[in-house]
C-alpha atoms as a PDB file:
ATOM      1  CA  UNK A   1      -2.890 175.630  37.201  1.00  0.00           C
ATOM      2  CA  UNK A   2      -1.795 178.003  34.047  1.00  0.00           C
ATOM      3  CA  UNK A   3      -3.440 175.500  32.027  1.00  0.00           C
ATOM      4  CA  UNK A   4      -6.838 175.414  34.209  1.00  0.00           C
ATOM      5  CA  UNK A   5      -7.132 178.957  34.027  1.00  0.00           C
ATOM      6  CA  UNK A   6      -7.185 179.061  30.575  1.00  0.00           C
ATOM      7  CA  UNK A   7      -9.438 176.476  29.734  1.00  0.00           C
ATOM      8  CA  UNK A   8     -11.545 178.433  32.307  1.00  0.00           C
ATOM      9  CA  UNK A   9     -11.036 181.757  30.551  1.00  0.00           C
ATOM     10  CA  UNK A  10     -11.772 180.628  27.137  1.00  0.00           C
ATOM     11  CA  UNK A  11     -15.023 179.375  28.381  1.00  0.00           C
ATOM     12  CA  UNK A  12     -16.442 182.094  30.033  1.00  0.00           C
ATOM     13  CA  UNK A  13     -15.417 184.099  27.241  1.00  0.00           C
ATOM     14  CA  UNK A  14     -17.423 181.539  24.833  1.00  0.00           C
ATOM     15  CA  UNK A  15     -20.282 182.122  27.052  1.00  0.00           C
ATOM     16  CA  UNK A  16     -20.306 185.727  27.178  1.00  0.00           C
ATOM     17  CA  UNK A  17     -19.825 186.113  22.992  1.00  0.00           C
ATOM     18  CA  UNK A  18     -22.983 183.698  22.675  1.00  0.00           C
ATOM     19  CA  UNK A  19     -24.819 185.749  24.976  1.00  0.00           C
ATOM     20  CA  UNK A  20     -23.947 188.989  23.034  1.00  0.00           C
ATOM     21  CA  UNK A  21     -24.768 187.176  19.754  1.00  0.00           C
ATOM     22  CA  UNK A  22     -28.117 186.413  20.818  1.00  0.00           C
ATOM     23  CA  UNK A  23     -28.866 189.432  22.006  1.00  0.00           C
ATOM     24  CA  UNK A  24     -27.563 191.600  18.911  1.00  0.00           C
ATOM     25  CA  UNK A  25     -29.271 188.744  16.570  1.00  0.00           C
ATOM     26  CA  UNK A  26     -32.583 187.764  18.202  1.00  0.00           C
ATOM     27  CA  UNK A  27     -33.760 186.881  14.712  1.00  0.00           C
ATOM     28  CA  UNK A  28     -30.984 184.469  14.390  1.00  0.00           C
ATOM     29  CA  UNK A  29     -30.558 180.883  16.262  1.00  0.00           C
ATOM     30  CA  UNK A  30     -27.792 180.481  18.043  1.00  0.00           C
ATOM     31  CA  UNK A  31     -29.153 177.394  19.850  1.00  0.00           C
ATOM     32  CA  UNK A  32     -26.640 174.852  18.524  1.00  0.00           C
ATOM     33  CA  UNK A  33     -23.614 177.060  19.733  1.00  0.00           C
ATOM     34  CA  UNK A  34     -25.326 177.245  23.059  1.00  0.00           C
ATOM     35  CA  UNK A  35     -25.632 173.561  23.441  1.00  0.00           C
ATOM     36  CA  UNK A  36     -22.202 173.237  22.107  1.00  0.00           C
ATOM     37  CA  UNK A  37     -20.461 175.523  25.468  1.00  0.00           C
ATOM     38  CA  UNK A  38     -22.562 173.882  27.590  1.00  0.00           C
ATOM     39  CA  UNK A  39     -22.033 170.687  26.563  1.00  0.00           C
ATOM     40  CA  UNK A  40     -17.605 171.816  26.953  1.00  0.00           C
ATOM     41  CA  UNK A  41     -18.492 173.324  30.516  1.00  0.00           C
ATOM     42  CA  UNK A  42     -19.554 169.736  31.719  1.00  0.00           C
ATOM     43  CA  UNK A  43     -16.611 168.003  29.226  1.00  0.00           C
ATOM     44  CA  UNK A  44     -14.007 170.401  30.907  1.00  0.00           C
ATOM     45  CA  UNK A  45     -15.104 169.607  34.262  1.00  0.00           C
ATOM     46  CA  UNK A  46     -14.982 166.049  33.823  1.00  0.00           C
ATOM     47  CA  UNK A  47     -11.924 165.871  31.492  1.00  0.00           C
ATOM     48  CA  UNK A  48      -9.573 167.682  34.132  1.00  0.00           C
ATOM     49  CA  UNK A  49     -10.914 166.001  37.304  1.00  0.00           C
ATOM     50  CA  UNK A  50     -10.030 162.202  35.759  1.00  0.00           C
ATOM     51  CA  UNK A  51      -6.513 163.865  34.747  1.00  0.00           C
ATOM     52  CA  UNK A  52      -5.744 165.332  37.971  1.00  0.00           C
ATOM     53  CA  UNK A  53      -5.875 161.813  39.842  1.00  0.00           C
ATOM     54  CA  UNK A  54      -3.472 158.721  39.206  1.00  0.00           C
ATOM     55  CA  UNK A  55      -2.291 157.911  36.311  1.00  0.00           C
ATOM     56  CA  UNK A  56      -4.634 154.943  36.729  1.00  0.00           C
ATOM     57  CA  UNK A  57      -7.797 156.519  37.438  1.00  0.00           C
ATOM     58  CA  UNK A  58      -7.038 158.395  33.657  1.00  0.00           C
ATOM     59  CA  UNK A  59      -6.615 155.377  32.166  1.00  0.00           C
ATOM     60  CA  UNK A  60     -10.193 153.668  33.531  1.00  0.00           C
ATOM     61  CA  UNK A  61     -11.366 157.222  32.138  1.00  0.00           C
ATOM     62  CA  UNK A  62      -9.838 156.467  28.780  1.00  0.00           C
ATOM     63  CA  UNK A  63     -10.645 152.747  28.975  1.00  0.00           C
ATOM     64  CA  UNK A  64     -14.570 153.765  29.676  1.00  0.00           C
ATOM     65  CA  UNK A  65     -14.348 156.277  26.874  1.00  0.00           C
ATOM     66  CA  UNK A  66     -13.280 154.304  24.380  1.00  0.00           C
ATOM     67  CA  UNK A  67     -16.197 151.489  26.036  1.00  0.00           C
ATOM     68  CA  UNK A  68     -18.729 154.165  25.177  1.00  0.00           C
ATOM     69  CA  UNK A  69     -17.691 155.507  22.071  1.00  0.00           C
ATOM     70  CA  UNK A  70     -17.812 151.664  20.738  1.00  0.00           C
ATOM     71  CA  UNK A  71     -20.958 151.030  22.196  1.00  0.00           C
ATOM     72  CA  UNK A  72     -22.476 154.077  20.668  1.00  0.00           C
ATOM     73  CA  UNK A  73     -21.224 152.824  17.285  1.00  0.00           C
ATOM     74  CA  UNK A  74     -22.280 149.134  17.964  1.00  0.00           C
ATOM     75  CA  UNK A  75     -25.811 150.160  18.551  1.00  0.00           C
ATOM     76  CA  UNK A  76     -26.193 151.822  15.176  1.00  0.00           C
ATOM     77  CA  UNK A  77     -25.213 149.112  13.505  1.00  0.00           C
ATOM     78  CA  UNK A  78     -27.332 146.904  11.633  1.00  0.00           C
ATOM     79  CA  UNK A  79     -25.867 143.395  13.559  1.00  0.00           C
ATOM     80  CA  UNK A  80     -27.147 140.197  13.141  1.00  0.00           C
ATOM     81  CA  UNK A  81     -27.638 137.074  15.854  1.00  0.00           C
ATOM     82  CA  UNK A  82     -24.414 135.206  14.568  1.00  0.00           C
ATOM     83  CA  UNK A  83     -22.420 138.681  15.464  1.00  0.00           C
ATOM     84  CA  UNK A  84     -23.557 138.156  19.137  1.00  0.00           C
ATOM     85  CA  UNK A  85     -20.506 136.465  20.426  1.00  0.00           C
ATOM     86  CA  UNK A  86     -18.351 138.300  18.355  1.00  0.00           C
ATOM     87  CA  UNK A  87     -19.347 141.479  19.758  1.00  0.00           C
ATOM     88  CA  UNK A  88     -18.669 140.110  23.014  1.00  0.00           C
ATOM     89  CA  UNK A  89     -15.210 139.580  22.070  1.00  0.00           C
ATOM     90  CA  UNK A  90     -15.063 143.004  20.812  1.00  0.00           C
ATOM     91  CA  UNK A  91     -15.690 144.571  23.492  1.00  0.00           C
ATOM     92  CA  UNK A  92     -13.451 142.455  25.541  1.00  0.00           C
ATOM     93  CA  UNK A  93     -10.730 144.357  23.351  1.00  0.00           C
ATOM     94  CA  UNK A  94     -11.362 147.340  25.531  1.00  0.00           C
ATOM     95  CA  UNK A  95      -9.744 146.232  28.640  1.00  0.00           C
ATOM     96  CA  UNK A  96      -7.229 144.244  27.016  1.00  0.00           C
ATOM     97  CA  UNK A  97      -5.882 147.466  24.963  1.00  0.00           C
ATOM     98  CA  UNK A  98      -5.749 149.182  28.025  1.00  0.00           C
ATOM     99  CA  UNK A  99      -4.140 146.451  29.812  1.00  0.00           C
ATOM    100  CA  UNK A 100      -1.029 147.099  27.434  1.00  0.00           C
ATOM    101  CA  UNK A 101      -0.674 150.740  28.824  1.00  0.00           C
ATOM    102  CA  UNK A 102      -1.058 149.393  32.346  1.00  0.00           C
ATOM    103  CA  UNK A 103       1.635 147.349  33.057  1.00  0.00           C
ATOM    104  CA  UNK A 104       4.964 148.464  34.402  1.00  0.00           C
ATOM    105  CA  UNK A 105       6.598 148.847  32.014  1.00  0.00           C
ATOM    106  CA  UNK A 106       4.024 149.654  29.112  1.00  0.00           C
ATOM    107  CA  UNK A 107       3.938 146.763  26.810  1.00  0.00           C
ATOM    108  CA  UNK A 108       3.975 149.501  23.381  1.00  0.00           C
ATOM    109  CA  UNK A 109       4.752 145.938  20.904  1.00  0.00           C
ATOM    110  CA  UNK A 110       1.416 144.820  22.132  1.00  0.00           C
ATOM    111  CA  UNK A 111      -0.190 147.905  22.052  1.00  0.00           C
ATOM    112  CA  UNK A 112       0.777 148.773  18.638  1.00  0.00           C
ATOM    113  CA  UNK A 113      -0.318 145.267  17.156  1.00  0.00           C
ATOM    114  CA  UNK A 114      -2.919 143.508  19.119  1.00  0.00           C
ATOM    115  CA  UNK A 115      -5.860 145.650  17.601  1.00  0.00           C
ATOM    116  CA  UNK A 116      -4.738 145.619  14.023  1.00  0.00           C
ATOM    117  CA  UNK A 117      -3.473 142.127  13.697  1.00  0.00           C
ATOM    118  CA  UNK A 118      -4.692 139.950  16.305  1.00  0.00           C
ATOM    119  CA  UNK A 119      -7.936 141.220  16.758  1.00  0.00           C
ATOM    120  CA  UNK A 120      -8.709 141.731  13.180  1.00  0.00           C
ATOM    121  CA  UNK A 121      -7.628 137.589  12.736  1.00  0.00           C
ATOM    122  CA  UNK A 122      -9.839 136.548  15.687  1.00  0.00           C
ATOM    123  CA  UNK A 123     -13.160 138.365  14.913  1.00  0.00           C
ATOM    124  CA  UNK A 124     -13.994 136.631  11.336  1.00  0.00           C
ATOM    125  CA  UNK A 125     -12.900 133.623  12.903  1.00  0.00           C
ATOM    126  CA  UNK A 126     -15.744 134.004  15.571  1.00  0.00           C
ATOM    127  CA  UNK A 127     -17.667 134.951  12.880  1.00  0.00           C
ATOM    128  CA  UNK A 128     -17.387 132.117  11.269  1.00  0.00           C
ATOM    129  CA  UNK A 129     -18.006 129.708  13.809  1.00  0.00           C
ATOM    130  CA  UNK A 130     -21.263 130.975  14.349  1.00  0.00           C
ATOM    131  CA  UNK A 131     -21.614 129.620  10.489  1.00  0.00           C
ATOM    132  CA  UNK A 132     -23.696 132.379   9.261  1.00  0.00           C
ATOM    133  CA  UNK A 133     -22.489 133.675   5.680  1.00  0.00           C
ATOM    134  CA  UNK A 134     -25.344 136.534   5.004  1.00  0.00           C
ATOM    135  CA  UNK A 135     -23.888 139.914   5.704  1.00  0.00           C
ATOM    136  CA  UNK A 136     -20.713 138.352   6.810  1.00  0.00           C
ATOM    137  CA  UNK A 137     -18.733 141.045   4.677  1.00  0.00           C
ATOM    138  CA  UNK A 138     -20.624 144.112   5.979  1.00  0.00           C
ATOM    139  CA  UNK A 139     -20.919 142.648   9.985  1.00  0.00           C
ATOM    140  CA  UNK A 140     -16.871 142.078   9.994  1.00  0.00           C
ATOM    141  CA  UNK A 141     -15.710 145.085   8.314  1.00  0.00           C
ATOM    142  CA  UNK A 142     -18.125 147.238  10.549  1.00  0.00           C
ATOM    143  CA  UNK A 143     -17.106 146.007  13.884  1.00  0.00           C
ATOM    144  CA  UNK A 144     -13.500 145.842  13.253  1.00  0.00           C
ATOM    145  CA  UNK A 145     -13.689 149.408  11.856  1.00  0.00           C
ATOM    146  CA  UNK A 146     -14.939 150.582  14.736  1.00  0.00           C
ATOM    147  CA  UNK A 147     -12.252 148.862  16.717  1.00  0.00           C
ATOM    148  CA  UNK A 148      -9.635 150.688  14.804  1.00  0.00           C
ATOM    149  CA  UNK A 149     -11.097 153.781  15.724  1.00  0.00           C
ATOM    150  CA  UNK A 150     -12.933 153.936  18.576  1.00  0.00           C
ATOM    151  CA  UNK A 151     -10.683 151.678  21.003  1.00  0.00           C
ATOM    152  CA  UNK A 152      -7.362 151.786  19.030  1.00  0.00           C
ATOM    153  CA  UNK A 153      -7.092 155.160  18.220  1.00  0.00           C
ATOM    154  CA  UNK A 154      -8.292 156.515  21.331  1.00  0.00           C
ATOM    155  CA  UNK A 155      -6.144 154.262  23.175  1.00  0.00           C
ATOM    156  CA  UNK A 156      -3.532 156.588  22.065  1.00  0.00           C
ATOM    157  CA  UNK A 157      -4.205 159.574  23.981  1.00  0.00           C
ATOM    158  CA  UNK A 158      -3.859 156.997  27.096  1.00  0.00           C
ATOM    159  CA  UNK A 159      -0.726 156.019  26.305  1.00  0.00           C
ATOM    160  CA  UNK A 160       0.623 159.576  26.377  1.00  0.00           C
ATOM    161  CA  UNK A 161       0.332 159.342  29.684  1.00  0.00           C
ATOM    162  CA  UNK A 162       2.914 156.599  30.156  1.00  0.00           C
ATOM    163  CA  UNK A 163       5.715 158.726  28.459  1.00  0.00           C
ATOM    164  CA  UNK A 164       8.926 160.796  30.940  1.00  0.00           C
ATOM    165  CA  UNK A 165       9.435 164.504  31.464  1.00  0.00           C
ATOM    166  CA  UNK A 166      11.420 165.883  28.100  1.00  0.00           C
ATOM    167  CA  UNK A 167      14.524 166.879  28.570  1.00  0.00           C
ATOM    168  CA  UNK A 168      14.919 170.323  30.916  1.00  0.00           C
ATOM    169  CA  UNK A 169      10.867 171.202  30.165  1.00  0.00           C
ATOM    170  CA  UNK A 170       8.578 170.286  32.935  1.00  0.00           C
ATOM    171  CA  UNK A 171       6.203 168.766  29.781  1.00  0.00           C
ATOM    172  CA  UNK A 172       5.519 165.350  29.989  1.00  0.00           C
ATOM    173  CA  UNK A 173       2.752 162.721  28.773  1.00  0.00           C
ATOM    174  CA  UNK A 174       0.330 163.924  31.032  1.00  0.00           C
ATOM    175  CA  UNK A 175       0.742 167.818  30.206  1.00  0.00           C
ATOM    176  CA  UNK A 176       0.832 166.616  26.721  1.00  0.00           C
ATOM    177  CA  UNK A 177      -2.755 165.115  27.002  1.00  0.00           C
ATOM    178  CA  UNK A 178      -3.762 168.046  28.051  1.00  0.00           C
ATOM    179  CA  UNK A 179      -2.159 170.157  24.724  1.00  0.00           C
ATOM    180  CA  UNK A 180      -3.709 167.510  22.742  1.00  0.00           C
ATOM    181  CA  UNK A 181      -7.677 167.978  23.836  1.00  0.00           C
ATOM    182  CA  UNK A 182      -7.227 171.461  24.329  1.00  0.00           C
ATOM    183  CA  UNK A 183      -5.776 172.560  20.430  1.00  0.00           C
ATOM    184  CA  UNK A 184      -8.052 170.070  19.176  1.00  0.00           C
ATOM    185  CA  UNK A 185     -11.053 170.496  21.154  1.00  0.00           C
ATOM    186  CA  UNK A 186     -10.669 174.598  20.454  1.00  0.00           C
ATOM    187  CA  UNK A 187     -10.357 174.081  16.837  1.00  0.00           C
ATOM    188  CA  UNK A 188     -13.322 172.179  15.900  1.00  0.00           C
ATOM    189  CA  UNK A 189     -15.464 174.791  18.360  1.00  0.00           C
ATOM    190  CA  UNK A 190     -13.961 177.801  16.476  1.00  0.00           C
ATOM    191  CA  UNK A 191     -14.273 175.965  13.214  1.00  0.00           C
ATOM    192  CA  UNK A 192     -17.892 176.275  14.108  1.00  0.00           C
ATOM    193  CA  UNK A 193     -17.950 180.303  15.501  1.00  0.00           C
ATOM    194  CA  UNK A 194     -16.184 181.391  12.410  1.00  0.00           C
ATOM    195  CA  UNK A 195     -18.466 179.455  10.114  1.00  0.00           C
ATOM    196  CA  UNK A 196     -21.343 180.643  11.532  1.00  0.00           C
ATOM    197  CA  UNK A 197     -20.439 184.144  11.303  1.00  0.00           C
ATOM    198  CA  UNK A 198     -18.348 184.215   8.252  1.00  0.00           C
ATOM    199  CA  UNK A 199     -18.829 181.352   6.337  1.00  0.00           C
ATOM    200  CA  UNK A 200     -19.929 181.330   2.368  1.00  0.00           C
ATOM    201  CA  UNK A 201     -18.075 178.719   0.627  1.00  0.00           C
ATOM    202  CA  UNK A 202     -18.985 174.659   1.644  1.00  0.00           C
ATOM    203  CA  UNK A 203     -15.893 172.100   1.690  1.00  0.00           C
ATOM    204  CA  UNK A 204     -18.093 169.086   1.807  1.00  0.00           C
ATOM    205  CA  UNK A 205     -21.848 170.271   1.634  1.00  0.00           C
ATOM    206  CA  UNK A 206     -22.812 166.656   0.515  1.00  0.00           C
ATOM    207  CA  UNK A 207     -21.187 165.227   4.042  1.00  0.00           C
ATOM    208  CA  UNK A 208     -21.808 168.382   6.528  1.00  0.00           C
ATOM    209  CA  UNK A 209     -23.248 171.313   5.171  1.00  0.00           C
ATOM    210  CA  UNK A 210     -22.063 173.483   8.081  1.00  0.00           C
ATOM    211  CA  UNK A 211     -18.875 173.138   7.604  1.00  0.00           C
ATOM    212  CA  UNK A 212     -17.127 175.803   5.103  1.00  0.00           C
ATOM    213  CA  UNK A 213     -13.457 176.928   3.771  1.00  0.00           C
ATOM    214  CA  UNK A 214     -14.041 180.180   6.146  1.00  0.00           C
ATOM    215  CA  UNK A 215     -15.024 178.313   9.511  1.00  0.00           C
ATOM    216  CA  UNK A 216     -11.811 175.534   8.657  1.00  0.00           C
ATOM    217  CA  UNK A 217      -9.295 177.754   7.744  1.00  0.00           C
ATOM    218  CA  UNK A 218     -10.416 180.634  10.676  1.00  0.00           C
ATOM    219  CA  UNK A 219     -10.713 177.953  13.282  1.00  0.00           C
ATOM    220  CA  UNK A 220      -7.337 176.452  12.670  1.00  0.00           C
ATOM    221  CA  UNK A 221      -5.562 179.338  12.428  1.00  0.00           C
ATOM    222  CA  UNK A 222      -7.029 181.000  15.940  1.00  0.00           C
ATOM    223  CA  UNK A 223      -6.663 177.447  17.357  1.00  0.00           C
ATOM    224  CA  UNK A 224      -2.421 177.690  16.040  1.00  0.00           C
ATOM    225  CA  UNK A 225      -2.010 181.012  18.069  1.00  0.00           C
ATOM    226  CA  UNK A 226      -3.898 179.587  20.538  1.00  0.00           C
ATOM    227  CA  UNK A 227      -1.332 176.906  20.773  1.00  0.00           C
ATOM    228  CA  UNK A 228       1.579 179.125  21.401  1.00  0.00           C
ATOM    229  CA  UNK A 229      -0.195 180.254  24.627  1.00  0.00           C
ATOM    230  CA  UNK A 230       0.069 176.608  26.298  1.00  0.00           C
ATOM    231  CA  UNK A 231       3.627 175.677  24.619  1.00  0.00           C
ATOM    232  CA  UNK A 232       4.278 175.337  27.979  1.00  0.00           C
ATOM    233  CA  UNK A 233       2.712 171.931  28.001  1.00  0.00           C
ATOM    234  CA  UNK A 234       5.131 170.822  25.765  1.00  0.00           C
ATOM    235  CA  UNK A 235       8.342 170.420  24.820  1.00  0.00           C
ATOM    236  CA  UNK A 236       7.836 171.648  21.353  1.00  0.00           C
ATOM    237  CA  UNK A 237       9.761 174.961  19.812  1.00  0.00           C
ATOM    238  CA  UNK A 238       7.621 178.049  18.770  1.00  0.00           C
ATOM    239  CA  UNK A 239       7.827 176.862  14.520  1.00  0.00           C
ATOM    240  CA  UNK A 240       6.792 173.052  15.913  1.00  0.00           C
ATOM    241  CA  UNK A 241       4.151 174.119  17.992  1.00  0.00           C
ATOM    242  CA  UNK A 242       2.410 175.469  14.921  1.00  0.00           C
ATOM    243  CA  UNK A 243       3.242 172.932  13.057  1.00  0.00           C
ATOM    244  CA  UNK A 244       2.272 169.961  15.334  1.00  0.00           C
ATOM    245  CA  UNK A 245      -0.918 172.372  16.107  1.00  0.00           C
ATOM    246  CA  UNK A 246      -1.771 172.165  12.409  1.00  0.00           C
ATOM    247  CA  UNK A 247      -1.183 168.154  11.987  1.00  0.00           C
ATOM    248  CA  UNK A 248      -3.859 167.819  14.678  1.00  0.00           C
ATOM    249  CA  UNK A 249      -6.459 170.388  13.851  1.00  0.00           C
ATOM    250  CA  UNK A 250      -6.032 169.276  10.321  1.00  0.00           C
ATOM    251  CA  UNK A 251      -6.616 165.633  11.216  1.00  0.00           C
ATOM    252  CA  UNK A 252      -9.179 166.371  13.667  1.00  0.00           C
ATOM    253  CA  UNK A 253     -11.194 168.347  11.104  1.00  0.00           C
ATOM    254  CA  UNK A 254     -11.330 165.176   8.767  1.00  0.00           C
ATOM    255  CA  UNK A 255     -11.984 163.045  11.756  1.00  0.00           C
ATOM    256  CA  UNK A 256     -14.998 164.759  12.158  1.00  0.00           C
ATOM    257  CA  UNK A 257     -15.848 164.911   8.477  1.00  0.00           C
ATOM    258  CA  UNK A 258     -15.551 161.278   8.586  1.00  0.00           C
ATOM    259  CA  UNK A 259     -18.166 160.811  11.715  1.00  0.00           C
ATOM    260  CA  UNK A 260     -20.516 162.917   9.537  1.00  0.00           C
ATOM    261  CA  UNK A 261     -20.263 161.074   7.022  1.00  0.00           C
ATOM    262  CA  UNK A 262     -21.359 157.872   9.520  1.00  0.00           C
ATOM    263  CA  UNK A 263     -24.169 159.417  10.921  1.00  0.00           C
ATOM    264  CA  UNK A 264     -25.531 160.245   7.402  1.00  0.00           C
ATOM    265  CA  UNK A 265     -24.717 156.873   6.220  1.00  0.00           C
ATOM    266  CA  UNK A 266     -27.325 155.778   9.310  1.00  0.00           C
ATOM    267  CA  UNK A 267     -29.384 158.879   9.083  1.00  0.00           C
ATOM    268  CA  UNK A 268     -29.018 160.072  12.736  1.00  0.00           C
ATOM    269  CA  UNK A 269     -28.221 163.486  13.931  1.00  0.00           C
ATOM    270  CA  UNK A 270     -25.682 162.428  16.969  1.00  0.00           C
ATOM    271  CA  UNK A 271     -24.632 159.079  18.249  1.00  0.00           C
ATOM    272  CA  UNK A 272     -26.065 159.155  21.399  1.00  0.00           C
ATOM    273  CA  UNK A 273     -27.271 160.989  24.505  1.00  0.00           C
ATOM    274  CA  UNK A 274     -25.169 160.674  27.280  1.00  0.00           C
ATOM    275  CA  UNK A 275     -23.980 164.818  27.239  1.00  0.00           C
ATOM    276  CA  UNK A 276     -26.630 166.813  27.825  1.00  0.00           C
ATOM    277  CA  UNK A 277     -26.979 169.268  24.928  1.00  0.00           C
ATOM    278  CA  UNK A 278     -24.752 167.861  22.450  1.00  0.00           C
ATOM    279  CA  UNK A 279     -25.390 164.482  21.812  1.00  0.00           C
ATOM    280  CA  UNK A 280     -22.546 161.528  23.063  1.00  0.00           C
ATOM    281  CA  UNK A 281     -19.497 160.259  23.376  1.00  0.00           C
ATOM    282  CA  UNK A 282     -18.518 160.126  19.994  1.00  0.00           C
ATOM    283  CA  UNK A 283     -20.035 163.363  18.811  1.00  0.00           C
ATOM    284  CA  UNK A 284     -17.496 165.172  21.264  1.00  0.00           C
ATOM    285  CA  UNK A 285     -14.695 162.620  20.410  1.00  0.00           C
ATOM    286  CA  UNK A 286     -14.774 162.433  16.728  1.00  0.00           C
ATOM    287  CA  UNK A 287     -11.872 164.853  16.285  1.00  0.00           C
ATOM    288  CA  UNK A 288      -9.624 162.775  18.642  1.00  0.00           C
ATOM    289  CA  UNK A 289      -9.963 159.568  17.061  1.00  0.00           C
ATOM    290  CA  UNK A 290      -7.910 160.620  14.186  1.00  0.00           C
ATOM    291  CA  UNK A 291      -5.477 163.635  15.824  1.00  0.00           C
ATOM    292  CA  UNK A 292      -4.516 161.160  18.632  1.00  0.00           C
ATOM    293  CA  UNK A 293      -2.672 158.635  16.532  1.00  0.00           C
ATOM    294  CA  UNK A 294      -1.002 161.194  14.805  1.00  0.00           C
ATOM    295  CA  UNK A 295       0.374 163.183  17.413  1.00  0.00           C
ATOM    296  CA  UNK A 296       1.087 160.359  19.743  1.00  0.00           C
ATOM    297  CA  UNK A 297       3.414 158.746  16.911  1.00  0.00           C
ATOM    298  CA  UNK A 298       4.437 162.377  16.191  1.00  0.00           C
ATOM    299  CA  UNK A 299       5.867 162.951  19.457  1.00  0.00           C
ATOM    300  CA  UNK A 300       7.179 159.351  20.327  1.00  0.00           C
ATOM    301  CA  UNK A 301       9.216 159.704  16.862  1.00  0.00           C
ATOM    302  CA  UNK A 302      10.726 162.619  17.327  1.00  0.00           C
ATOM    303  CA  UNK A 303      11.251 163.627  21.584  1.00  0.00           C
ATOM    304  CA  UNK A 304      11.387 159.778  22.830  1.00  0.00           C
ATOM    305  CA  UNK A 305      14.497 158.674  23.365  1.00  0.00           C
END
């Protein structure tokens, strides 16, 4: 409930700052940062009612996520016929992944491996059968890439769900989910409110122009005091929670960074459609990809028994 309220809050506050913004700076346009709260109204809402239900229910979310964020990928790429089958068998991954997460108990040796070793074996091998040597490099380094981060490490924040309640905290996998998308999710949207109103200096202009040393280091700092306000989520001290805050903020900006860098590389603005306002799956994902590995593996090191 605590946690709902102040997703809530934040949100309306967003709202209400771009509205003041526009109407102290008509000159300016703000219309990016509009799409971008709109677009987190409608993520919000659908984020929190697929983790509210079973534990299964979140994982078909996750599973479909990670379905869409592929598929988004897939369709920018530059496949040819002989990848057919092994595209089917990529996307066949999806459920399988999941599968790991579902059983009782979670299979984690499976999880951890079947991706990155089986899966990275099996899809040349299709490849090859389909005896087609022309692009063969490009086709399986492309799809398997986009295994590794669109199904494997999203797959991560799923299996957060699986883990106990720590120790005498009422924080568990699910409220941990919850810390994860929130810090994150925060972080790259004030990355973005502080850039636009204070930045100067450009980390990568080649990659993403928007993005500068004022918006990055403002946005993770806000989003590390934000942090401390849903510790409760978590069974992390006050020092940890910044410092876990700051291994996923960190790793989400590059995450993103990275996704711009794919988008140039197949000169679209977004990956898809599917959220109205801000492009798709992935464009609202990007961060995750990379800080869900690390915190999942951060906190199964360190508070699993």
């Amino acid at each position: 409930m605590r946690m709902g309220l102040l997703v809530l809050t934040v949100l309306v506050v967003a709202s209400a700052v771009v509205a003041v913004m526009r109407r102290k700076k008509p000159d300016k346009d703000f219309s990016e940062l509009s799409a971008r709260v709109r677009a987190w109204w409608i993520m919000a809402a659908v984020f929190f009612g697929a983790i509210a239900v079973s534990n299964r229910i979140s994982l078909i979310f996750f599973a479909l996520m990670s379905f869409w964020a592929m598929k988004e990928f897939v369709t920018l790429l530059k496949t040819r016929p002989a990848d057919h089958h092994a595209l089917v068998l990529t996307f066949l991954a999806v459920p399988i992944q999941y599968l790991w997460i579902a059983l009782d108990p979670p299979w984690y040796g499976m999880f951890i491996i079947f991706i990155p070793v089986y899966m990275l074996l099996s899809l040349p091998v299709r490849m090859v059968l389909s005896k087609e040597t022309r692009g063969f490099v490009d086709s399986a380094s492309q799809i398997q890439w986009g295994l590794m981060i669109f199904v494997f490490g999203l797959s991560h924040m799923a299996y957060l769900l699986t883990l106990p309640t720590f120790g005498q905290t009422n924080a568990n996998g699910r409220t941990l989910v919850l810390f994860l998308v929130f810090v994150v999710e925060m972080s790259d949207v004030l990355q973005y409110i502080w850039g636009k109103t204070l930045g100067r200096h450009k980390i990568i202009p080649a990659v993403s122009p928007n993005k500068t040393w004022e918006g990055f280091i403002g946005g993770i700092t806000t989003a590390m005091l934000l942090s401390l306000a849903i510790r409760f989520l978590t069974p992390f001290t006050i020092p940890e929670t910044l410092l876990v805050s700051l291994l996923i903020t960190v790793a989400g900006f590059f995450g993103g960074a990275v996704m711009s860098a794919v988008k140039r590389d197949f000169g679209v603005k977004d990956f898809g459609s599917v959220i109205p306002g801000h492009g798709g799956m992935l464009d609202r994902v990007d961060s995750l990809c990379y800080a869900a590995p690390l915190f999942f593996h951060y906190v199964r090191y360190f508070h699993v028994d």
